[in-house]
Protein backbone atom coordinates (compact mmCIF):
# COMPACT_ATOMS: atom_id res chain seq x y z
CA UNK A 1 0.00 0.00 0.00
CA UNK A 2 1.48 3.12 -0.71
CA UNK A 3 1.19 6.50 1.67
CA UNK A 4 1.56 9.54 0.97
CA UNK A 5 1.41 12.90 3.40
CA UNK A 6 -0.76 16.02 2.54
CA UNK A 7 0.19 19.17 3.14
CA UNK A 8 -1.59 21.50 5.43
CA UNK A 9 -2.93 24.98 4.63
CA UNK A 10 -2.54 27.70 7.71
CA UNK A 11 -4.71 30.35 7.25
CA UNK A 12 -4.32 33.08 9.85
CA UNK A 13 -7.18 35.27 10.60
CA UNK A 14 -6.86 39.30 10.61
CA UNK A 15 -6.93 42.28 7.98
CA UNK A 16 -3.79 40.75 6.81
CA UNK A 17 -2.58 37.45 4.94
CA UNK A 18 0.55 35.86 5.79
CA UNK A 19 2.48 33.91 3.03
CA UNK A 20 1.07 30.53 2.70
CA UNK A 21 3.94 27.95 4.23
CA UNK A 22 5.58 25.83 1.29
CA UNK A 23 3.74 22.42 0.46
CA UNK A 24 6.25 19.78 1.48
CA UNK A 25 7.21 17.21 -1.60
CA UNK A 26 4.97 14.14 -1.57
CA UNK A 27 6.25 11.59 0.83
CA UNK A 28 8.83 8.96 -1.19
CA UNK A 29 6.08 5.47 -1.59
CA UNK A 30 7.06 3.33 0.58
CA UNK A 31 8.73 0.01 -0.41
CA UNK A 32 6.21 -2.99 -0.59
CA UNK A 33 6.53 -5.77 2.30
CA UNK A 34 8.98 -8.58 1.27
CA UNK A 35 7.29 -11.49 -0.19
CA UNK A 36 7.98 -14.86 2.37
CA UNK A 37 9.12 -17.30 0.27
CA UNK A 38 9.00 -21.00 1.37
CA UNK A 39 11.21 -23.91 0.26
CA UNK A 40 9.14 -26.24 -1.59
CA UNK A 41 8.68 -29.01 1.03
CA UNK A 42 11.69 -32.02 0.69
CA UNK A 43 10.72 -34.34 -2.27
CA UNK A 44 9.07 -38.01 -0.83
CA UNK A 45 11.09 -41.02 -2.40
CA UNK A 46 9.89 -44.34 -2.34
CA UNK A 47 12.43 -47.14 -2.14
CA UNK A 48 12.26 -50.56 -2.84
CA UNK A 49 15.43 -52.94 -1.35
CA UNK A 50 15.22 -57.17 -2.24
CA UNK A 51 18.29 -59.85 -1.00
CA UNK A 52 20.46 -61.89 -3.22
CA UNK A 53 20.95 -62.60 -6.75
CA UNK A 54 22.67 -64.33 -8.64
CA UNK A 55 21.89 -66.83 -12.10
CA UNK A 56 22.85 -70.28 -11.35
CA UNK A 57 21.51 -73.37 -12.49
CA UNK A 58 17.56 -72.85 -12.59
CA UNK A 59 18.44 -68.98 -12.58
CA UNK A 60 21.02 -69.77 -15.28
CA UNK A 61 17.88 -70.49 -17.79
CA UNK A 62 16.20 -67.30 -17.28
CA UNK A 63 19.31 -65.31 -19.16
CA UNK A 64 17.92 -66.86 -22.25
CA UNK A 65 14.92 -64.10 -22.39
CA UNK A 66 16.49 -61.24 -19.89
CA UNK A 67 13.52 -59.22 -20.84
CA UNK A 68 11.23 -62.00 -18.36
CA UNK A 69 14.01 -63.34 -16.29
CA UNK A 70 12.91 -61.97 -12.50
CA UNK A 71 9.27 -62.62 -13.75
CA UNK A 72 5.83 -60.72 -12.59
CA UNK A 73 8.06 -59.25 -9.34
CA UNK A 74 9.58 -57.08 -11.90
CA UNK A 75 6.64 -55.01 -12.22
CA UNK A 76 6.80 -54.03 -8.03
CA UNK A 77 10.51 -53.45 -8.49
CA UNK A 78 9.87 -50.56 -11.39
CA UNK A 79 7.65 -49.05 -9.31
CA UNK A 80 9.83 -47.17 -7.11
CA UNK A 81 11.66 -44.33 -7.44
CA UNK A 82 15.03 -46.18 -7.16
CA UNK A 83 15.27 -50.66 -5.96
CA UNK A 84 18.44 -51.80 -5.13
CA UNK A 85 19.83 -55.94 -4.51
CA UNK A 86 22.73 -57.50 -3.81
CA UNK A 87 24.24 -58.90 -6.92
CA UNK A 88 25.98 -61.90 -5.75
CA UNK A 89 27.71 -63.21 -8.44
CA UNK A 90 31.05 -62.66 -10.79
CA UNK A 91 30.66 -61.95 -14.44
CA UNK A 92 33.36 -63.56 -16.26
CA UNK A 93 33.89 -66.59 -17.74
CA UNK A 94 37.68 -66.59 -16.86
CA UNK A 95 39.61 -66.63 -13.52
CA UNK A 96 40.25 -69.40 -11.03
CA UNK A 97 37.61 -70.70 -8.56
CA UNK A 98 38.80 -69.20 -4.83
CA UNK A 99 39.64 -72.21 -2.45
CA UNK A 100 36.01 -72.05 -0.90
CA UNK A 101 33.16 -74.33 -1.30
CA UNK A 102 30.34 -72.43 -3.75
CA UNK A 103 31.36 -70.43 -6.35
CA UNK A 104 28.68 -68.45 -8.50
CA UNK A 105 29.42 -66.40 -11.75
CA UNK A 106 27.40 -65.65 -14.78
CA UNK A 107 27.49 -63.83 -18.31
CA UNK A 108 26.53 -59.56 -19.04
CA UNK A 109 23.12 -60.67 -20.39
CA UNK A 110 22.33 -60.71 -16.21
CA UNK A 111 22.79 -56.92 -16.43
CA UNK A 112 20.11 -56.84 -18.72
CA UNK A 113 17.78 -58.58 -16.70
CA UNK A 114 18.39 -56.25 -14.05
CA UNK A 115 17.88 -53.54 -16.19
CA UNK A 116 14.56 -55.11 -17.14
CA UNK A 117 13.41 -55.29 -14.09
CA UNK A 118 13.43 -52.06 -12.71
CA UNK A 119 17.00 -52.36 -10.33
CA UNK A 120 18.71 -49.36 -10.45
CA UNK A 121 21.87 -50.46 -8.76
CA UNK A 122 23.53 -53.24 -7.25
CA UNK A 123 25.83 -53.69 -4.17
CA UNK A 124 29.00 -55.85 -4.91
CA UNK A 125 30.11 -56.05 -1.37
CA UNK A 126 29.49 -59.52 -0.82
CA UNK A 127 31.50 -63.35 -0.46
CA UNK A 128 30.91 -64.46 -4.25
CA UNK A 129 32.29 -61.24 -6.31
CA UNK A 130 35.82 -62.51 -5.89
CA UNK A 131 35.03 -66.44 -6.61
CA UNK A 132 36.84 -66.07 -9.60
CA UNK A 133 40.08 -63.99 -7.95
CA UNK A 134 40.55 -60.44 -8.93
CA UNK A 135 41.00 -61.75 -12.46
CA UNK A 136 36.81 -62.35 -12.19
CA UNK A 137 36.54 -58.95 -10.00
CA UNK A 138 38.04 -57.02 -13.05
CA UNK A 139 35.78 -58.62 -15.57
CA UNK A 140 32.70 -57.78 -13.07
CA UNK A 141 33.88 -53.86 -13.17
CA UNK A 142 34.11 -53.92 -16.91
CA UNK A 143 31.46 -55.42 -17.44
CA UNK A 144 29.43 -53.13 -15.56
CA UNK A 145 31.28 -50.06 -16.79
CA UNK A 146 30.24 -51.35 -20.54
CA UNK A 147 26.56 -50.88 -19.63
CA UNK A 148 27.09 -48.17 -17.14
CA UNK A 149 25.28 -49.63 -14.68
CA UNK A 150 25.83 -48.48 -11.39
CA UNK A 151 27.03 -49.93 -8.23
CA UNK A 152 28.80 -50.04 -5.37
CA UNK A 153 30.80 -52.24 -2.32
CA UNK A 154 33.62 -53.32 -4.78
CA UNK A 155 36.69 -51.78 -6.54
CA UNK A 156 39.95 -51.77 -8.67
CA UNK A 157 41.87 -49.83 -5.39
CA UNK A 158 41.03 -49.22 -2.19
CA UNK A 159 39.51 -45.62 -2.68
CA UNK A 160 37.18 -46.71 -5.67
CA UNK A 161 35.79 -50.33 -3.78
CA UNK A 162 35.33 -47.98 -0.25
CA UNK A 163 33.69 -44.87 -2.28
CA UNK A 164 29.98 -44.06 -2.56
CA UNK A 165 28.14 -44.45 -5.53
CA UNK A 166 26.32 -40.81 -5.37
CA UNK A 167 22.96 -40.75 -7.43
CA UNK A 168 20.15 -37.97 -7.68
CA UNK A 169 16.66 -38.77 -7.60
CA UNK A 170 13.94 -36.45 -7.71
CA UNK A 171 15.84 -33.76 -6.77
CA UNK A 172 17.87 -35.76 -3.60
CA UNK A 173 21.42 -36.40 -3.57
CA UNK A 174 21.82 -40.36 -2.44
CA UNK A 175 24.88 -41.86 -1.33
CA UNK A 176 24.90 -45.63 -1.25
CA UNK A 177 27.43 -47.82 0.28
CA UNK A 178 28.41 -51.43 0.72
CA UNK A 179 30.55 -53.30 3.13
CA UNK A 180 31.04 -57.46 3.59
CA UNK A 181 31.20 -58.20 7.04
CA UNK A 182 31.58 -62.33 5.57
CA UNK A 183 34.77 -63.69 7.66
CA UNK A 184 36.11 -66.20 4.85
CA UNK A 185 38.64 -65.25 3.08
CA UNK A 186 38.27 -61.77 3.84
CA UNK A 187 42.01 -61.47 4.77
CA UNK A 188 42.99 -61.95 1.13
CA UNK A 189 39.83 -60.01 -0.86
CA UNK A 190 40.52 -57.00 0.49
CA UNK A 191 41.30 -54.05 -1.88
CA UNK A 192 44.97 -52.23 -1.58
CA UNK A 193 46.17 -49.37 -3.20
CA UNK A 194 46.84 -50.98 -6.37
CA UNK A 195 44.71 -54.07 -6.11
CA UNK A 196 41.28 -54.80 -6.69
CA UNK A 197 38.93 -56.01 -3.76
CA UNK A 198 35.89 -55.78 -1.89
CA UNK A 199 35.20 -53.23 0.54
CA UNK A 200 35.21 -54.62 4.33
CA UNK A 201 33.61 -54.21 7.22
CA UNK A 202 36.62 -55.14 9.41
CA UNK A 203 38.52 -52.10 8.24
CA UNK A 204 36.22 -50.49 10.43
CA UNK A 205 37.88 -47.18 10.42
CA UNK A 206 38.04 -46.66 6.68
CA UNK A 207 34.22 -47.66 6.29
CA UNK A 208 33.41 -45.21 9.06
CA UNK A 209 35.20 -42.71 7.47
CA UNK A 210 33.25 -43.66 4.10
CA UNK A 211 29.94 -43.10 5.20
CA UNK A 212 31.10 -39.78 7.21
CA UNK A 213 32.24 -38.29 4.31
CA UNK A 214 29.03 -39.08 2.33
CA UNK A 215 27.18 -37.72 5.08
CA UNK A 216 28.93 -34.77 4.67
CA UNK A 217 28.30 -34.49 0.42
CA UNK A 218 24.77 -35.89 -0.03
CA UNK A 219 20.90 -35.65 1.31
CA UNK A 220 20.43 -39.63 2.27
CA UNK A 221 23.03 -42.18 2.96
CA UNK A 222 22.13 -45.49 2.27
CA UNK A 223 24.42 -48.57 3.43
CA UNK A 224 23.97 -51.85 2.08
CA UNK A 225 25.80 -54.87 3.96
CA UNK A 226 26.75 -58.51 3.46
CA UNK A 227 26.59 -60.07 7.01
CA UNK A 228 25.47 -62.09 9.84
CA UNK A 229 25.20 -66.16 10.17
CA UNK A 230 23.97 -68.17 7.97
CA UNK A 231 19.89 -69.84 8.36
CA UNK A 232 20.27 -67.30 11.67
CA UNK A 233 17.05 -64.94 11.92
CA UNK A 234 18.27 -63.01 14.70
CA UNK A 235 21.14 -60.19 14.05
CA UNK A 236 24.46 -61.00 15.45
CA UNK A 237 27.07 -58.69 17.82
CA UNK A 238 28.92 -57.80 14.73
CA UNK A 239 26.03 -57.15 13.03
CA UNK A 240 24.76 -55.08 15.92
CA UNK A 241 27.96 -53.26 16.73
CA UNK A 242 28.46 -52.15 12.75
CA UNK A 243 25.52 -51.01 12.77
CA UNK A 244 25.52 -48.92 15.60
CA UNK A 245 28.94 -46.92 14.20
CA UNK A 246 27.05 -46.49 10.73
CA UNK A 247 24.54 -45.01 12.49
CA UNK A 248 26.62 -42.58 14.29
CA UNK A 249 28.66 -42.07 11.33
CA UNK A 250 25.53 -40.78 9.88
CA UNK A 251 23.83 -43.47 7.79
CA UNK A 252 19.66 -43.29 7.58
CA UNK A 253 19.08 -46.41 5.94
CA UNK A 254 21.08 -49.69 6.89
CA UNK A 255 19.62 -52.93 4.24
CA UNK A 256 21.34 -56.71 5.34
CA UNK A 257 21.64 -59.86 3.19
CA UNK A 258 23.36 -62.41 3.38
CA UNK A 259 22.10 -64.84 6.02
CA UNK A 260 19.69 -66.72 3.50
CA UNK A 261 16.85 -66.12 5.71
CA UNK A 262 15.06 -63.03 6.54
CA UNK A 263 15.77 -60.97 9.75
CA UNK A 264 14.50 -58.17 11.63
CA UNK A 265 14.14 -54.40 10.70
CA UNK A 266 13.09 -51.24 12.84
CA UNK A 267 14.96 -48.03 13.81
CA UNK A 268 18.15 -47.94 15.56
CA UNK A 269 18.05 -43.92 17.07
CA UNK A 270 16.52 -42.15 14.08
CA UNK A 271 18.47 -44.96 11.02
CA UNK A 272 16.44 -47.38 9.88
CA UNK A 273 18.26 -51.03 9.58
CA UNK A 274 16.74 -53.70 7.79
CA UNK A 275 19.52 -56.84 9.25
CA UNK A 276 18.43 -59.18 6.72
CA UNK A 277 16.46 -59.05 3.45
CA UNK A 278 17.57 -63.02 2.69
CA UNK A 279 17.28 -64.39 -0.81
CA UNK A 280 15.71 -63.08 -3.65
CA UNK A 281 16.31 -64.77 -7.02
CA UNK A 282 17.81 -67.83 -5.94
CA UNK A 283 19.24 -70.94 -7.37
CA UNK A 284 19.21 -73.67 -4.63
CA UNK A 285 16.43 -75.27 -2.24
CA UNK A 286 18.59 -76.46 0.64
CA UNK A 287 17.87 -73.02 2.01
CA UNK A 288 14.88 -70.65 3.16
CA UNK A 289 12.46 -69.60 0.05
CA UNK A 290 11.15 -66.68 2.00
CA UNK A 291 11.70 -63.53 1.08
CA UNK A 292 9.97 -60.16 -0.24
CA UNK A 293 10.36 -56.44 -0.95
CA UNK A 294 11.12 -54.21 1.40
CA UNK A 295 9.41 -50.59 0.07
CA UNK A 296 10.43 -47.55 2.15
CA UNK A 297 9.20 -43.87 1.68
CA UNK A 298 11.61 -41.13 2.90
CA UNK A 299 11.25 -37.86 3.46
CA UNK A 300 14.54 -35.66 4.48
CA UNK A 301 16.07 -38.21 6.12
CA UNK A 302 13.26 -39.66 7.59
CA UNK A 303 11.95 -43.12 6.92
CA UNK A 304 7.93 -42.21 7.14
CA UNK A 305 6.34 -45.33 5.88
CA UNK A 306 7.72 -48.80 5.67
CA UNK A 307 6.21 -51.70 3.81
CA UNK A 308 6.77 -55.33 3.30
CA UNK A 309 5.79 -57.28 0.85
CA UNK A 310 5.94 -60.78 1.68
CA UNK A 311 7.44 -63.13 -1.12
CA UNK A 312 8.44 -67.22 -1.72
CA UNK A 313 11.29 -68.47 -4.27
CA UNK A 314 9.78 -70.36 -6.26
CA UNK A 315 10.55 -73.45 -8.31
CA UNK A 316 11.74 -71.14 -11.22
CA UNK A 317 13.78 -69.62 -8.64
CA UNK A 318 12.21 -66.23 -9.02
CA UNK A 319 10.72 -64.35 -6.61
CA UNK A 320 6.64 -64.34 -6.63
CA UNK A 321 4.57 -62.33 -4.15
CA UNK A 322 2.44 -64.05 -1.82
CA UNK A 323 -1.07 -63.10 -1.12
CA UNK A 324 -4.29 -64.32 0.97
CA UNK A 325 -2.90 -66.19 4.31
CA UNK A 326 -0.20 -67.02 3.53
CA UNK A 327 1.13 -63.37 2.87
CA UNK A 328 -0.54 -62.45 5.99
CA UNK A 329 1.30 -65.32 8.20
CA UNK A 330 5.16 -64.05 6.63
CA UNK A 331 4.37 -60.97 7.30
CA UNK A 332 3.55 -61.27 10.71
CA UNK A 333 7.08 -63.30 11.34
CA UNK A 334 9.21 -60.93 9.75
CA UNK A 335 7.14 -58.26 11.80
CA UNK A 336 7.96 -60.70 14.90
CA UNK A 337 11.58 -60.87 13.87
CA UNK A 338 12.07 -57.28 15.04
CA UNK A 339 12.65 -58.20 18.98
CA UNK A 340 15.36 -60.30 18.48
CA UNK A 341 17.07 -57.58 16.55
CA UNK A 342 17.15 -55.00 18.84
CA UNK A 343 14.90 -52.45 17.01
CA UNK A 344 12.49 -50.34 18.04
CA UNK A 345 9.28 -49.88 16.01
CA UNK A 346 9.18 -46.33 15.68
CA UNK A 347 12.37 -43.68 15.63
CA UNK A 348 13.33 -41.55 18.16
């Protein structure tokens, strides 16, 4: 609103008339309020996080359409703003098979079925990347360099297997992270300054470090690990004691595989850690088939709805949702899987 000031006329009474006074200048208008402008509230992503795969045997066969090869899952795994697995596997056809029992490797075309299902990265940091030696480790990097498809949890040095992949979605810079915490053969698979490995959780310090710096350079930090025992639902110390210096270190979302069954998730402080998302597309039966999708919507850094969506292996070895009682009975165990873990159900 603009104001100005009028002048005033004195007129002075008598047989005489005094000289009007001057008429002051209009008053200046005065400057408008400031518009308040707000920040356009923090964009809401929703993530989507599965276990471990890898195309062996029955998997193997699905390579021979990628386009089909997770099957009807695929469709739940493109609809989110970013999914992420553990790809537990080599691509290479050379190398020589690490002294340790399984050994799992496959050919590019599995990029493309990852691709084709809606993944949009892949943590490396797991026990089968280096089945093949580093020989098999370098093929894996090319081979995902060739499609420039990302991931992360593996490298040609120390600095590239320990540093973030950094992504932007919707507007949010993501940092996402990977770390094996598998003891076997992790004495020789580490990375050094001029040879290739996976990035471990025992070098505690440098993965601490890792995550602290992304903190520091991005909105969300996300940490994928490779850990705890085996057909064990409940999170281990390790597991437990990692997770607590991640957390400290700054990381808001914590996803586990690994133990080839599922375990519990629920907030540590104000992180959310998912121990165990088991396996996803899965070769073998001597282990447990259940599974799902674990779909998180984030806000900030705020985890502010979590769903999952109960899943079996099935004999094709993809994943297929479950539904009726039987999706209602999984989901009520992995719900129940929570206590053992140490988590609370809400943050704080």
């Amino acid at each position: 609103m603009k104001v100005r000031v009028l002048a005033l006329t004195l007129l002075l009474a008598g047989c005489s008339e005094s000289p009007a006074a001057p008429t002051p200048p209009a008053a200046a208008a005065a400057s408008p309020a400031p518009s308040v402008t707000t920040s356009p509230p923090p964009a809401e992503l929703r993530l989507a996080f599965a276990g471990d795969v890898h195309f062996m045997e029955r998997t193997a066969k699905l390579l021979a359409n990628p386009e089909t090869a997770f099957g009807p899952i695929a469709s739940t795994l493109a609809d989110a703003d970013m999914t992420v697995v553990n790809l537990e596997t080599a691509i290479t056809s050379r190398g020589t098979p690490e002294p340790k029992t399984y050994h799992f490797r496959t050919e590019p075309k599995a990029i493309d079925a990852l691709k084709a299902a809606g993944i949009d990265a892949v943590t490396i940091a797991n026990n089968h990347i280096l089945d093949y030696g580093r020989v098999g480790l370098l093929d894996t990097l090319d081979a995902l360099h060739a499609a420039q498809y990302p991931y992360f949890g593996a490298g040609k040095n120390t600095d590239d297997a320990y540093a973030p992949l950094y992504t932007t979605v919707k507007g949010v810079k993501i940092a996402l992270l990977g770390f094996s915490q598998v003891h076997e053969l992790a004495s020789t698979w580490g990375p050094g300054p001029d040879k290739p490995g996976v990035a471990l959780a025992f070098d505690t310090k440098r993965a601490v470090a890792a995550v602290t710096a992304a903190r520091a350079q991005s909105d969300l930090v996300i940490v994928f690990n490779h850990w705890g025992e085996e057909a064990n639902s409940c999170a281990n110390g390790e597991q437990k004691t990692f997770a607590a210096q991640l957390a400290k270190a700054g990381a808001d979302l914590i996803i586990g595989a690994h133990a080839h069954t599922l375990q519990g998730s629920g907030w540590l402080g104000s992180t959310y850690v998912a121990y165990g998302m088991g396996n996803f597309l899965w070769y073998g039966t001597s282990k447990s088939t259940e599974t799902g999708v674990l779909r998180l919507t984030v806000r900030a850094r705020s985890v502010i709805r979590t769903e999952f969506l109960p899943a079996v292996v099935s004999d094709t070895g993809q994943p297929v949702l479950l539904t009726g009682d039987k999706a209602q009975k999984l989901t009520q165990r992995y719900s129940g899987l929570r206590a053992c873990a140490g988590l609370a159900p809400s943050a704080s």
